[in-house]
Protein backbone atom coordinates (compact mmCIF):
# COMPACT_ATOMS: atom_id res chain seq x y z
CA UNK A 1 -23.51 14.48 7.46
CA UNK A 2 -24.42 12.35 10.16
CA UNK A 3 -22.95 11.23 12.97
CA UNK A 4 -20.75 7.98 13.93
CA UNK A 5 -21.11 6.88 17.40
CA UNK A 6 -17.80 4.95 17.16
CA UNK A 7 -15.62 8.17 17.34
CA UNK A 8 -18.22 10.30 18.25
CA UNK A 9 -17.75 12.85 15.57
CA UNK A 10 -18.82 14.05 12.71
CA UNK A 11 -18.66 11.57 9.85
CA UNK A 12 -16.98 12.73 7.12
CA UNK A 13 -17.63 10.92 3.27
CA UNK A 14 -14.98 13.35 1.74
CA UNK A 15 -12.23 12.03 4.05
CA UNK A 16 -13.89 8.43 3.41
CA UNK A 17 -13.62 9.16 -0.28
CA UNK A 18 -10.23 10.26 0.13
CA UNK A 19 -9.32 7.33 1.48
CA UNK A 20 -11.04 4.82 -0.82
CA UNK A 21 -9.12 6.37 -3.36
CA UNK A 22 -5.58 6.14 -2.20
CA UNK A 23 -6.53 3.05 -1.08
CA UNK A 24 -8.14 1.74 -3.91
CA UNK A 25 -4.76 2.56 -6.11
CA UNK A 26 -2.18 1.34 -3.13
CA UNK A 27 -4.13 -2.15 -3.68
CA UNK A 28 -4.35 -2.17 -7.07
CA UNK A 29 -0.88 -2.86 -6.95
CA UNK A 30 -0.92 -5.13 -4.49
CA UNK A 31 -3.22 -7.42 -6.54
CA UNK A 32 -0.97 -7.22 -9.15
CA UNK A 33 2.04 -8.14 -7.16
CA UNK A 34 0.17 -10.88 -5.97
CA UNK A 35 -0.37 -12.21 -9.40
CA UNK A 36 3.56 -12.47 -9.63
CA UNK A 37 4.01 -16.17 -7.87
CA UNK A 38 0.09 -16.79 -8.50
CA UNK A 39 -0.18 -16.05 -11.76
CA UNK A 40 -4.46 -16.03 -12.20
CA UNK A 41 -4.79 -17.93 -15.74
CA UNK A 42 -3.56 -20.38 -17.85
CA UNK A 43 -1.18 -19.39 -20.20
CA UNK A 44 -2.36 -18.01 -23.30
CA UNK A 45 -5.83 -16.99 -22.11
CA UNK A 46 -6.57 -13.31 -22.21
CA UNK A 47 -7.16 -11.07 -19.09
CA UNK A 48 -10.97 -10.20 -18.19
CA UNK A 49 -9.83 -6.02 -18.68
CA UNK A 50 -8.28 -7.05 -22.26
CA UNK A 51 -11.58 -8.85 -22.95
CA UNK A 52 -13.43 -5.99 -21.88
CA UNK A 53 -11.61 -3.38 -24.07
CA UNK A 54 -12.24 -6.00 -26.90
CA UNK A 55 -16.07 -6.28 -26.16
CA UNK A 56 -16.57 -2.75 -26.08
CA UNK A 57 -14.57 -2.30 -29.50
CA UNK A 58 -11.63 -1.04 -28.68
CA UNK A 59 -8.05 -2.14 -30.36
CA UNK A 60 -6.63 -3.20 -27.04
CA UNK A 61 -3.63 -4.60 -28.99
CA UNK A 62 -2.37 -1.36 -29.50
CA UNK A 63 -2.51 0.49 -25.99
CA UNK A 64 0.78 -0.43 -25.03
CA UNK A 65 4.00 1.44 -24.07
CA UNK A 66 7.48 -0.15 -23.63
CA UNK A 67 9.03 0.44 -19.89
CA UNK A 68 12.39 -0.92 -19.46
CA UNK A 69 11.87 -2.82 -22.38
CA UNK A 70 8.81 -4.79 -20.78
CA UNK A 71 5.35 -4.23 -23.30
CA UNK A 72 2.59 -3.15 -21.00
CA UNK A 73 -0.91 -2.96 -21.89
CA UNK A 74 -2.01 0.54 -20.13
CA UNK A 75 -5.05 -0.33 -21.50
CA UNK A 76 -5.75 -3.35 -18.83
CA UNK A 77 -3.58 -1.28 -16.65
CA UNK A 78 -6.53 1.60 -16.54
CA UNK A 79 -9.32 -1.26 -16.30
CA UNK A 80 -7.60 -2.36 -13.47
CA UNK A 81 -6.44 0.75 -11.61
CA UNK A 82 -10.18 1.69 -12.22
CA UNK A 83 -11.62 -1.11 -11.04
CA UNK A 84 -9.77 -0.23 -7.67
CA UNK A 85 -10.65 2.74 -7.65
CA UNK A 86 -14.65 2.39 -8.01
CA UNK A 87 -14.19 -0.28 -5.61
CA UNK A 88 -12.14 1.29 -2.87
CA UNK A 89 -14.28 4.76 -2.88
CA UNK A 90 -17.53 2.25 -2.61
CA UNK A 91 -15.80 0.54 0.58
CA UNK A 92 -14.61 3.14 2.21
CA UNK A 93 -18.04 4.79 1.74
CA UNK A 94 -19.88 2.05 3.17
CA UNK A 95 -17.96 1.45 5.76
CA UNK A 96 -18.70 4.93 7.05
CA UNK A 97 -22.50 4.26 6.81
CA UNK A 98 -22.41 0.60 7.83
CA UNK A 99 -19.49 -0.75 9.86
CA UNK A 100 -20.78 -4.42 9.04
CA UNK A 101 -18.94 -3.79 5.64
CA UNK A 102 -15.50 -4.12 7.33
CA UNK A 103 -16.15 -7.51 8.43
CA UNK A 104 -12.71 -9.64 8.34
CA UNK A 105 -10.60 -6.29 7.88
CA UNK A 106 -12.29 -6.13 4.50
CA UNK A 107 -11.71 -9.68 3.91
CA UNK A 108 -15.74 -10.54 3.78
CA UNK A 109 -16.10 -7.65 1.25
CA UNK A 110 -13.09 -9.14 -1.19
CA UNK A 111 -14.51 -12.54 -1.09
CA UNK A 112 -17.99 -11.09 -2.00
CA UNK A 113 -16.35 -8.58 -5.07
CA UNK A 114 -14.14 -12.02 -5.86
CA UNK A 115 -17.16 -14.21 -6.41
CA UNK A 116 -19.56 -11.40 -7.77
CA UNK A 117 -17.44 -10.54 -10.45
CA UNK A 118 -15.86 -14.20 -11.58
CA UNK A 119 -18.67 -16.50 -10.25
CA UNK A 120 -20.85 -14.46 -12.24
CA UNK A 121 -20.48 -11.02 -13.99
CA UNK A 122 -17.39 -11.74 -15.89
CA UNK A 123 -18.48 -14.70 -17.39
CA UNK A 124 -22.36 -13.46 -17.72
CA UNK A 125 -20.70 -10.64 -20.05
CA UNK A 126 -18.19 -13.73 -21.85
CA UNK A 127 -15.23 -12.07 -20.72
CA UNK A 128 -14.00 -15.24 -18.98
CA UNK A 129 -14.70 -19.16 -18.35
CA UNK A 130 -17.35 -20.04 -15.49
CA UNK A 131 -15.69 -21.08 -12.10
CA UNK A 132 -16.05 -24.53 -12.77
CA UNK A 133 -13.93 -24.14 -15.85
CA UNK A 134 -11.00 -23.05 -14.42
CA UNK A 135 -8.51 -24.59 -11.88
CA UNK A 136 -8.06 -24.43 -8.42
CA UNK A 137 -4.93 -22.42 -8.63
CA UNK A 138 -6.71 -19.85 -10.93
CA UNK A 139 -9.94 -19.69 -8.39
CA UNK A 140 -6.35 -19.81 -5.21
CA UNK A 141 -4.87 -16.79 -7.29
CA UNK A 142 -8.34 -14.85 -7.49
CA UNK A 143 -9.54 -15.39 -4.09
CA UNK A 144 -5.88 -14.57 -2.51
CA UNK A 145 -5.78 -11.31 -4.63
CA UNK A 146 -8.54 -10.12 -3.82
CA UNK A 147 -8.82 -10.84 -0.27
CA UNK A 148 -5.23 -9.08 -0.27
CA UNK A 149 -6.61 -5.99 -2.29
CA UNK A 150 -9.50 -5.62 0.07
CA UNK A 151 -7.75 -5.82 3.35
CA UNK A 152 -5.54 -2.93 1.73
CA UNK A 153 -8.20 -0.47 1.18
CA UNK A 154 -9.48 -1.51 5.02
CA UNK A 155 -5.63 -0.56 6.51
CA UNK A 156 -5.56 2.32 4.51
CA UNK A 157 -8.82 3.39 5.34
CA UNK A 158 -8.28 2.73 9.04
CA UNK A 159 -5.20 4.17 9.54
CA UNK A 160 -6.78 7.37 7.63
CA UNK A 161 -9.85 7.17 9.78
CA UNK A 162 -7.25 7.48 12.89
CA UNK A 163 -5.30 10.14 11.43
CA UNK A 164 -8.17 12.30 11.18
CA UNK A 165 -9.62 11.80 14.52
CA UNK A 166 -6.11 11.65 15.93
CA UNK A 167 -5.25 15.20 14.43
CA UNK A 168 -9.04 16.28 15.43
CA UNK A 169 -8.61 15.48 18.77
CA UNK A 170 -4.84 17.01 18.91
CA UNK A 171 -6.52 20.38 17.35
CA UNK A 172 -9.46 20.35 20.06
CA UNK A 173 -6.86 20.25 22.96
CA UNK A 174 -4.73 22.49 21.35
CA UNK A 175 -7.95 25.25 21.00
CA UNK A 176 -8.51 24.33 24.91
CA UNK A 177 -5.46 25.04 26.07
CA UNK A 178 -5.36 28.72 23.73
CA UNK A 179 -8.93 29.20 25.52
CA UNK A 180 -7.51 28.07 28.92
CA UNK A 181 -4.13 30.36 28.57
CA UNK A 182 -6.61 33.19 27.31
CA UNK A 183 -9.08 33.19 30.23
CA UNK A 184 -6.29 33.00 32.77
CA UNK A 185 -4.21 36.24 32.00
């Protein structure tokens, strides 16, 4: 534990965890709403997760379920919850340690995850076409989800953040007045 001279308290990585990974499922979704009037591909080219669970062997094909008569690949749907996940516990963790990672409301850490993953990991592992291979409104749909998804985690880990220094502080004045009722009977 150390100590965060912002709030001067004690810093706490649990509640930091905690919050990366509500946060990083809340904007999961949000990315994926986004994708709804931006879609982020051409038609008829695969998803990065589907590629994924393709490259590592998997029959991705066949992890699907029907929901209100809709297909949906829970397969992808894992990759990307996960994704979210890994990424909104390693935010939230950071940004307890180093308050430089909250830059923008998050939005400096989504453009960084945005370009390190499709300006270079996902096509490095062949999972989708370099940057320069794809349109503008695929790079526009990329870049607006994830700057969307990563100011998400930051307003669900700042509004966490005040919650537990607002109940903190709430308790603390609570145990002074108990000690201040006590010592004057």
């Amino acid at each position: 534990m150390g100590t965060n001279s912002k709030n001067d308290g004690i810093v706490d990585y649990g509640y930091a965890a905690w919050a990366g990974f509500l946060g990083g499922n809340l904007s999961s979704f949000v990315k994926w709403g986004s994708e709804i009037p931006f879609p982020p591909r051409e038609a008829g080219r695969i998803s990065p997760p589907f590629a994924i669970l393709k490259a590592l062997g998997l029959n991705a094909e066949d992890m699907t379920y029907v929901f209100t008569g809709h297909v949906i690949n829970y397969g992808v749907a894992l990759v990307h919850q996960g994704f979210s996940i890994v990424f909104g516990l390693l935010y939230c963790l950071l940004a307890t340690a180093c308050p430089l990672v909250t830059l923008g409301q998050g939005l400096a850490f989504g453009l960084i995850i945005t370009l390190l993953f499709h300006a270079i990991l996902l096509p490095l592992g062949g999972w989708a076409p370099q940057v320069w291979d794809i349109s503008a409104h695929e790079v526009f749909s990329e870049v607006f989800g994830h700057l969307l998804w990563a100011w998400t985690i930051e307003i669900v880990r700042r509004d966490m953040v005040r919650m537990r220094f607002a109940s903190a502080s709430t308790l603390a004045k609570a145990s002074s007045d108990v000690r201040s009722m006590a010592t004057n009977r």
